[in-house]
PDB file of N, CA and C in Angstrom:
ATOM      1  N   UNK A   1     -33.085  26.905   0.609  1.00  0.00           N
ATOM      2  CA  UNK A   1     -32.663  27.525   1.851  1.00  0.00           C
ATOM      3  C   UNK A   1     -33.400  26.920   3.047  1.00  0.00           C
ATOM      4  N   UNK A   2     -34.734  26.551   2.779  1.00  0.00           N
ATOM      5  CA  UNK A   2     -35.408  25.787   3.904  1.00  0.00           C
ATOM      6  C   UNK A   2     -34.875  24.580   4.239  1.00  0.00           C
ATOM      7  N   UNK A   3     -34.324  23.778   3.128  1.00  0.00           N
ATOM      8  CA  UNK A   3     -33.755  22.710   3.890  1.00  0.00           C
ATOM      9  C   UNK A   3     -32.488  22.763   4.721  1.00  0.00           C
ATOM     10  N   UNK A   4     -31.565  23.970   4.462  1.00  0.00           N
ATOM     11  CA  UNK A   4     -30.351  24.237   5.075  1.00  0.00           C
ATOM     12  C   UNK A   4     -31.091  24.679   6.208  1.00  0.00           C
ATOM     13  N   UNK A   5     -31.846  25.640   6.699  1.00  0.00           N
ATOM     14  CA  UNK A   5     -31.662  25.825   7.806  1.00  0.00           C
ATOM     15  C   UNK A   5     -32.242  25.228   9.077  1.00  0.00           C
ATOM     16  N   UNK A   6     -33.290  23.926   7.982  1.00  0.00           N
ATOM     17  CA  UNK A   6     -33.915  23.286   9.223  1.00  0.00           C
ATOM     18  C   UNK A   6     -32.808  21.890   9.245  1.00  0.00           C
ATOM     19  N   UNK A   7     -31.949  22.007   8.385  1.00  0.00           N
ATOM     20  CA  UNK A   7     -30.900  20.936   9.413  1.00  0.00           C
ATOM     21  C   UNK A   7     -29.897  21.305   9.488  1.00  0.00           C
ATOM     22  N   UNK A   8     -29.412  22.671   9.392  1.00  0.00           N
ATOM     23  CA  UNK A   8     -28.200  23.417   9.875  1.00  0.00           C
ATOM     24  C   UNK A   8     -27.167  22.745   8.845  1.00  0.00           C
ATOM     25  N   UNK A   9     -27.294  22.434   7.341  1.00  0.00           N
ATOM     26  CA  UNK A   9     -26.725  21.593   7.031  1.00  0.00           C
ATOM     27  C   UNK A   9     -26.476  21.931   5.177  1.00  0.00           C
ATOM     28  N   UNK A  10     -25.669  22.477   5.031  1.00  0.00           N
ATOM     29  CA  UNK A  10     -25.541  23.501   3.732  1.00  0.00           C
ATOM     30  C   UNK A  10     -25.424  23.323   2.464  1.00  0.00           C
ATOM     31  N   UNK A  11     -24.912  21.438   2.624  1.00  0.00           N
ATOM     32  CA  UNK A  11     -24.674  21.038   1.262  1.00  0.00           C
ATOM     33  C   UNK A  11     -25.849  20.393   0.256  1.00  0.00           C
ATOM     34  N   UNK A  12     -27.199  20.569   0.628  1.00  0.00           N
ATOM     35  CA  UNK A  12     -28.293  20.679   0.030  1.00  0.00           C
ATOM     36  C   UNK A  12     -28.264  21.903  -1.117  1.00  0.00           C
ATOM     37  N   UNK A  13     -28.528  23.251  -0.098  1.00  0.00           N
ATOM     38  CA  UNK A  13     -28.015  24.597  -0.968  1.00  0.00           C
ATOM     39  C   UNK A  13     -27.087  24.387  -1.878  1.00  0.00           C
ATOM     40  N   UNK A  14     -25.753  24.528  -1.223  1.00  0.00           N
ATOM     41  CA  UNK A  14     -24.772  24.319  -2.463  1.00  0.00           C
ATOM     42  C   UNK A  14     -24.973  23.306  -3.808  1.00  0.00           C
ATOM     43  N   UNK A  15     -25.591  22.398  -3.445  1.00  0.00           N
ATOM     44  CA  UNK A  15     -25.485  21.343  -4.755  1.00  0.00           C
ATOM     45  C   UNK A  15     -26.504  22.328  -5.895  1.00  0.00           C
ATOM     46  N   UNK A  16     -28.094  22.720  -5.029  1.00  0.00           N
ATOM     47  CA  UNK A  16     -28.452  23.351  -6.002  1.00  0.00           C
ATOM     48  C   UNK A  16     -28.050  24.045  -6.278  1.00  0.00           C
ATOM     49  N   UNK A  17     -27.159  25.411  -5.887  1.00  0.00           N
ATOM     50  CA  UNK A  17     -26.274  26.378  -6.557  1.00  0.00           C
ATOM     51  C   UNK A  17     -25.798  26.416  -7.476  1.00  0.00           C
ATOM     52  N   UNK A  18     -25.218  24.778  -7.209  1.00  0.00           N
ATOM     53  CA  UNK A  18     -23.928  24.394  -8.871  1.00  0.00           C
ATOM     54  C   UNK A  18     -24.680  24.140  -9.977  1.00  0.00           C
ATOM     55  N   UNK A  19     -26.202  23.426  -9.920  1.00  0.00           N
ATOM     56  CA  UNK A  19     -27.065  23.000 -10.549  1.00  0.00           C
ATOM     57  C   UNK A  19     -27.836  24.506 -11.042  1.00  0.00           C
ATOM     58  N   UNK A  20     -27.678  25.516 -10.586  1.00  0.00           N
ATOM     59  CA  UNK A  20     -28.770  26.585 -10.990  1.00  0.00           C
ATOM     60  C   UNK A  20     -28.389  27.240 -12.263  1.00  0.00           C
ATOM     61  N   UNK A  21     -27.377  27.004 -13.371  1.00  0.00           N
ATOM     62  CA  UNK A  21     -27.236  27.257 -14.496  1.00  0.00           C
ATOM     63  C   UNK A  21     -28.465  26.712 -15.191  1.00  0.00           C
ATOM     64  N   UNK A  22     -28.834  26.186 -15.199  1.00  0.00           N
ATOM     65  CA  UNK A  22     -30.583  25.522 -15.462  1.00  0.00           C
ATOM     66  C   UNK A  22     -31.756  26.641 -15.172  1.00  0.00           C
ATOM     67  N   UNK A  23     -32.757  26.632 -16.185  1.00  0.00           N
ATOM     68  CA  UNK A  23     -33.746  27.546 -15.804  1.00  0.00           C
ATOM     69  C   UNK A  23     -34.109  27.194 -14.573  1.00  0.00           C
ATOM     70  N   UNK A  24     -34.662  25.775 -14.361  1.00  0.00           N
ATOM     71  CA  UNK A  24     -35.537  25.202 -13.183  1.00  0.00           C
ATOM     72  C   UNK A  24     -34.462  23.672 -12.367  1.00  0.00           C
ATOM     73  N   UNK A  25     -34.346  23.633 -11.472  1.00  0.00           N
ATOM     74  CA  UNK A  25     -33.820  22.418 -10.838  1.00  0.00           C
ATOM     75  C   UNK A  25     -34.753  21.875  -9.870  1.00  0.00           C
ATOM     76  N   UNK A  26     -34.467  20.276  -9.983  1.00  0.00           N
ATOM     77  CA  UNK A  26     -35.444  19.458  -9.257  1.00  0.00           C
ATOM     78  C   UNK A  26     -34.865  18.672  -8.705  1.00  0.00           C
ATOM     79  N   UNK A  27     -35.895  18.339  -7.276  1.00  0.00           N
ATOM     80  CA  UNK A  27     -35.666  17.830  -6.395  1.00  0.00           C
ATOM     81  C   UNK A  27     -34.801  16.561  -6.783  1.00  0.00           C
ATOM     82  N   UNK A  28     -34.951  15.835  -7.987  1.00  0.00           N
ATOM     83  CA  UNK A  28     -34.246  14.662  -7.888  1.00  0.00           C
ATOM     84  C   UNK A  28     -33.230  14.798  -8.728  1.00  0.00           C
ATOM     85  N   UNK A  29     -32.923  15.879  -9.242  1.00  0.00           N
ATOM     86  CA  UNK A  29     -31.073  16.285 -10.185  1.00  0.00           C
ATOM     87  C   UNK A  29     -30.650  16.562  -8.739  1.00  0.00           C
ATOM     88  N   UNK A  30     -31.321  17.125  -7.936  1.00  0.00           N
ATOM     89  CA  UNK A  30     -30.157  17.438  -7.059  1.00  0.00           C
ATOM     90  C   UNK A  30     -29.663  16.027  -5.748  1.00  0.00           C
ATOM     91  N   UNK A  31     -31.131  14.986  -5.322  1.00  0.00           N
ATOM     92  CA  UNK A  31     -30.897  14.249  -4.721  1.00  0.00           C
ATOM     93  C   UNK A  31     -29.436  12.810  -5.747  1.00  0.00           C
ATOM     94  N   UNK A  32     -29.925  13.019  -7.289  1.00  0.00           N
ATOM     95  CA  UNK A  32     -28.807  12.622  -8.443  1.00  0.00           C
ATOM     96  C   UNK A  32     -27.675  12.798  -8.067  1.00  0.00           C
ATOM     97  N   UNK A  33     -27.159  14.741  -7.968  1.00  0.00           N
ATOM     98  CA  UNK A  33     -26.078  14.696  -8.021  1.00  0.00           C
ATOM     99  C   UNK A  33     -25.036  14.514  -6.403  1.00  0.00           C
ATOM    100  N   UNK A  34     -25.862  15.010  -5.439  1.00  0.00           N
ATOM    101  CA  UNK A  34     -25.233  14.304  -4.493  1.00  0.00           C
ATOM    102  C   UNK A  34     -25.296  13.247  -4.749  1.00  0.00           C
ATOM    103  N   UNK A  35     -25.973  11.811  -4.734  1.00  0.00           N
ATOM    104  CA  UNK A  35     -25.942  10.404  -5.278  1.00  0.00           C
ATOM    105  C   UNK A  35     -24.375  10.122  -5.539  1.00  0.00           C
ATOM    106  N   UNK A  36     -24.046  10.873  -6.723  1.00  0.00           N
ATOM    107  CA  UNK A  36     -23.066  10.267  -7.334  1.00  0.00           C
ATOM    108  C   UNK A  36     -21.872  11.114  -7.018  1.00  0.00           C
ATOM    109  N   UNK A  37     -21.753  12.297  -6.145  1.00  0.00           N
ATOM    110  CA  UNK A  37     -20.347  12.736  -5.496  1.00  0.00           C
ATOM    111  C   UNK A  37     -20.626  11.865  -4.090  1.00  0.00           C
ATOM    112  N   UNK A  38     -21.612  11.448  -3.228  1.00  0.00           N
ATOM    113  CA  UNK A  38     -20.997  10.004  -2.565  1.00  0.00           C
ATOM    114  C   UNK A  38     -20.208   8.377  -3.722  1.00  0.00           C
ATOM    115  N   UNK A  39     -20.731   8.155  -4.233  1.00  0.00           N
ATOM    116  CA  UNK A  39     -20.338   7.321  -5.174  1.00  0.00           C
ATOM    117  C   UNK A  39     -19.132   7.540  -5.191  1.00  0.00           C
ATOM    118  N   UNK A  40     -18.827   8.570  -5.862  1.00  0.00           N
ATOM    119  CA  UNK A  40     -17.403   9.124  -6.129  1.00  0.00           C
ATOM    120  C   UNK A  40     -16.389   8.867  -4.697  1.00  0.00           C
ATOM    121  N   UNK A  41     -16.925   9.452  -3.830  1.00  0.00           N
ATOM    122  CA  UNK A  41     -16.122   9.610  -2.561  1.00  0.00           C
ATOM    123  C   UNK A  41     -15.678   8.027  -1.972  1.00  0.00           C
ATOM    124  N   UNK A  42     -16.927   7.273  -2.192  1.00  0.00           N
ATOM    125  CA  UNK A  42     -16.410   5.965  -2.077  1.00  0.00           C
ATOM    126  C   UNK A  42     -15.768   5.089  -2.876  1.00  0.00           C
ATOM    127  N   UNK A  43     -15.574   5.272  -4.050  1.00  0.00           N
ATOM    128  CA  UNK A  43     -14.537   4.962  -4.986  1.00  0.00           C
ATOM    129  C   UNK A  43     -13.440   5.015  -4.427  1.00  0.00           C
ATOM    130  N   UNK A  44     -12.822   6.393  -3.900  1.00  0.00           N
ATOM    131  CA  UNK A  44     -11.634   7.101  -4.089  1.00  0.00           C
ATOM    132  C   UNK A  44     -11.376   6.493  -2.704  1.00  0.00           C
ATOM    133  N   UNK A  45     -11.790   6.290  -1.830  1.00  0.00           N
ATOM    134  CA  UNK A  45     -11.504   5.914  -0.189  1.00  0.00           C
ATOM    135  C   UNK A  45     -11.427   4.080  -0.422  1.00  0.00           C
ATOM    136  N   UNK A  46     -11.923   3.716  -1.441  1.00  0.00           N
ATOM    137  CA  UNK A  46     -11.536   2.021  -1.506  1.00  0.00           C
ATOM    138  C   UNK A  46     -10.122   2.411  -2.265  1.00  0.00           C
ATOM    139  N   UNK A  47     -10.138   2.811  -3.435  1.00  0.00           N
ATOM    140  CA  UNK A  47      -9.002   2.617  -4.321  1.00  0.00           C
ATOM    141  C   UNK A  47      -7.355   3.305  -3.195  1.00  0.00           C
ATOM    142  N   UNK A  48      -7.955   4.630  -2.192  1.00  0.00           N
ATOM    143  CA  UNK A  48      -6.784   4.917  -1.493  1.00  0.00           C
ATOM    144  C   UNK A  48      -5.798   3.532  -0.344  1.00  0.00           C
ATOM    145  N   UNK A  49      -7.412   3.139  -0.199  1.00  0.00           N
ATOM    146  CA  UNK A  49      -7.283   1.651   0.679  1.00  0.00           C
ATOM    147  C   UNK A  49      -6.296   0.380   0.217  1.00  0.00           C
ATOM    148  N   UNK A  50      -6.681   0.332  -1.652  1.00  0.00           N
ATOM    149  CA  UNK A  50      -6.163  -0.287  -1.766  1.00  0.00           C
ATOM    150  C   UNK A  50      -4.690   0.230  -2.087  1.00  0.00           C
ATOM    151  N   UNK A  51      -4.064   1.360  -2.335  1.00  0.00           N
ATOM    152  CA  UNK A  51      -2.574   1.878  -2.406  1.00  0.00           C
ATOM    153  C   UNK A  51      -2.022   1.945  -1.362  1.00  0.00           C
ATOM    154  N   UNK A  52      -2.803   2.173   0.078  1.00  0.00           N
ATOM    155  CA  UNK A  52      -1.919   2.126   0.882  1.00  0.00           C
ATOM    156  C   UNK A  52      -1.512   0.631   1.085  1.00  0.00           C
ATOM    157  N   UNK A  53      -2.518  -0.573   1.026  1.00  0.00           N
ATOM    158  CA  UNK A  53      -2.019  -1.963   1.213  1.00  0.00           C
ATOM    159  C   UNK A  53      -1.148  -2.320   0.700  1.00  0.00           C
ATOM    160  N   UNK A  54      -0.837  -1.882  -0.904  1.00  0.00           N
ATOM    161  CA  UNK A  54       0.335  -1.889  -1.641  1.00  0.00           C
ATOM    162  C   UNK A  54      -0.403  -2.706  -2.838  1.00  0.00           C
ATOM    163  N   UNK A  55      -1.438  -2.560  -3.351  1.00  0.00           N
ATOM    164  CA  UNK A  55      -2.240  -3.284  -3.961  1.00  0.00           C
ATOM    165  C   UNK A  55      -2.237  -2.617  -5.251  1.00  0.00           C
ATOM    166  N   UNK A  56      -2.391  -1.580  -5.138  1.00  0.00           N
ATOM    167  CA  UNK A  56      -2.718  -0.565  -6.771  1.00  0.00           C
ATOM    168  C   UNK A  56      -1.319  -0.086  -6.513  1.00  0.00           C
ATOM    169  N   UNK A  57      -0.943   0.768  -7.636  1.00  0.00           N
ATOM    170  CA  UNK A  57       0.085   1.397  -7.528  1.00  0.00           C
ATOM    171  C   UNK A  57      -0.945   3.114  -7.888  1.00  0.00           C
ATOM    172  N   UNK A  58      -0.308   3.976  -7.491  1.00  0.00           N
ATOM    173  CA  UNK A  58      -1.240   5.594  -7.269  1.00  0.00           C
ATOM    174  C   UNK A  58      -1.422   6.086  -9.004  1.00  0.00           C
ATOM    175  N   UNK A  59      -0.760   5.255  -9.745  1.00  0.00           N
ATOM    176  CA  UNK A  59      -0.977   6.013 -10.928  1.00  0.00           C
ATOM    177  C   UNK A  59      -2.334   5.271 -11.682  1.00  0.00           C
ATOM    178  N   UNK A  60      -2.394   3.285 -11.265  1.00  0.00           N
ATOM    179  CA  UNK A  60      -3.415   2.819 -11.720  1.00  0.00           C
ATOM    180  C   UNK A  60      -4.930   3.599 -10.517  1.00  0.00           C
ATOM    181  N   UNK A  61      -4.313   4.077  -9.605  1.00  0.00           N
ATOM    182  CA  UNK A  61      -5.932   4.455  -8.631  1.00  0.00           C
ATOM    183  C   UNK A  61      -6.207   5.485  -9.384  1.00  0.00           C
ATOM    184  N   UNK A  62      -5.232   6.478  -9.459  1.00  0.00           N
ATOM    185  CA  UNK A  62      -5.846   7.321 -10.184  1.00  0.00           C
ATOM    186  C   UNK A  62      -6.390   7.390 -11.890  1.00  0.00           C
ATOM    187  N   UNK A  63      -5.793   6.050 -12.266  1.00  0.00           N
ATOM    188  CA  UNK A  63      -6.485   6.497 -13.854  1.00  0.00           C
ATOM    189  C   UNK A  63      -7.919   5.705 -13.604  1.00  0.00           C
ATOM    190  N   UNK A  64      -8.025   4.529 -12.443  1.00  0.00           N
ATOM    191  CA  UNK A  64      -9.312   4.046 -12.157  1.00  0.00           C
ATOM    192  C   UNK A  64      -9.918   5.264 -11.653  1.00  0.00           C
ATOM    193  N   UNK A  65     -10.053   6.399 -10.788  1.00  0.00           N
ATOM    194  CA  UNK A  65     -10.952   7.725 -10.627  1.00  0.00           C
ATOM    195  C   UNK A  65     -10.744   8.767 -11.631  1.00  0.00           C
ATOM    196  N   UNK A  66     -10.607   8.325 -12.674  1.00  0.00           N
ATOM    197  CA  UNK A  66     -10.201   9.119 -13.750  1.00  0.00           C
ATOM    198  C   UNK A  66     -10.014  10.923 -12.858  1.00  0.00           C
ATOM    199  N   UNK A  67      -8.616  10.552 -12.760  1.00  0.00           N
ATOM    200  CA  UNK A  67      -7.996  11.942 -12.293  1.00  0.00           C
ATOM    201  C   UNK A  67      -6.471  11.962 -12.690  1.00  0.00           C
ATOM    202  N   UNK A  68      -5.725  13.154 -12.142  1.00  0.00           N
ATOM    203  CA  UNK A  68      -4.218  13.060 -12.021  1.00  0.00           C
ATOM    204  C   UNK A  68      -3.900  12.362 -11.261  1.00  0.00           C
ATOM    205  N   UNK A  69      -2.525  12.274 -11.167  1.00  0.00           N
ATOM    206  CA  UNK A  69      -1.788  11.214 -10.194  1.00  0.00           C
ATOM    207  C   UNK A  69      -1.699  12.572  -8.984  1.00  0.00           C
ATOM    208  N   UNK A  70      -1.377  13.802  -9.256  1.00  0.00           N
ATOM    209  CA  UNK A  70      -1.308  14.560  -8.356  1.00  0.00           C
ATOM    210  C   UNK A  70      -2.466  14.960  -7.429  1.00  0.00           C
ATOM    211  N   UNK A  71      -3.936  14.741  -8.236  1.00  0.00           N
ATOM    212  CA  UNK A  71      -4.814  15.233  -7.522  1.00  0.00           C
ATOM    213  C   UNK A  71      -5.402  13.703  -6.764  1.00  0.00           C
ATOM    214  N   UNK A  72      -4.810  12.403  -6.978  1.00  0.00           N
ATOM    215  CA  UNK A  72      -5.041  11.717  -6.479  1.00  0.00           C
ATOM    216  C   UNK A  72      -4.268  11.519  -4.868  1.00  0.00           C
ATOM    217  N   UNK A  73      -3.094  12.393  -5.210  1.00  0.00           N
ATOM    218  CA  UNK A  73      -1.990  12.096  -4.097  1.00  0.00           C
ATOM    219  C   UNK A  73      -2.395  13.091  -2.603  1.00  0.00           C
ATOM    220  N   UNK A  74      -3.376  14.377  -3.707  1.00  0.00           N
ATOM    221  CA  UNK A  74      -3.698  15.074  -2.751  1.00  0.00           C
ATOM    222  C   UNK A  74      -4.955  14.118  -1.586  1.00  0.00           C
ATOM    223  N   UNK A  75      -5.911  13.602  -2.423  1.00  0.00           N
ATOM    224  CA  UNK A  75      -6.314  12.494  -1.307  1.00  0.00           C
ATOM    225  C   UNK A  75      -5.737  11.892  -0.471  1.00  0.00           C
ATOM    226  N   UNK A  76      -4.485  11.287  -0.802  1.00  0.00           N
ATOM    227  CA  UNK A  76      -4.010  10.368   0.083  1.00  0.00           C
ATOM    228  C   UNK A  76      -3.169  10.747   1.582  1.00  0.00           C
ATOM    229  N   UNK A  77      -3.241  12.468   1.296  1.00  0.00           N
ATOM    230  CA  UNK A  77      -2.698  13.277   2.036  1.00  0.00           C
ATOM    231  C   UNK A  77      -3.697  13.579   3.678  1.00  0.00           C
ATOM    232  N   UNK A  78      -4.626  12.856   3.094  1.00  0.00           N
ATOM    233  CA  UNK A  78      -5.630  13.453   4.265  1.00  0.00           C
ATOM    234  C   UNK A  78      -6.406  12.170   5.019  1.00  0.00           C
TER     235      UNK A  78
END
């Protein structure tokens, strides 16, 4: 909570939240798992890049972000 409110900035909290099924969570599972939902996010913003160029087709982007084709489409929506 101290780090949310000294940077007004919430998704510190939340990550540990998701992480608190764990007796104890640490500073670096949680700096981990943000780590790798940026990772993720930049995956999905190259591979959208490359469908809109006409490069992938939406069913290979999405089996490269191992997802649906639908929840991939919902990305491309935004």
């Amino acid at each position: 909570m101290l780090m949310s409110a000294m940077t007004k900035d919430d998704r510190f909290e939340e990550t540990i939240n998701e992480l608190s099924r764990k007796e104890s969570v640490t500073m670096c599972e949680v700096l981990d798992k943000v780590e790798a939902r940026g990772r993720k996010e930049g995956v999905i913003s190259v591979l959208i890049s490359l469908v809109k160029d006409g490069i992938l087709s939406i069913s290979e982007a999405a089996k490269r972000a191992d997802m649906s084709e639908e929840s991939f489409k919902e990305y491309l929506k935004s």
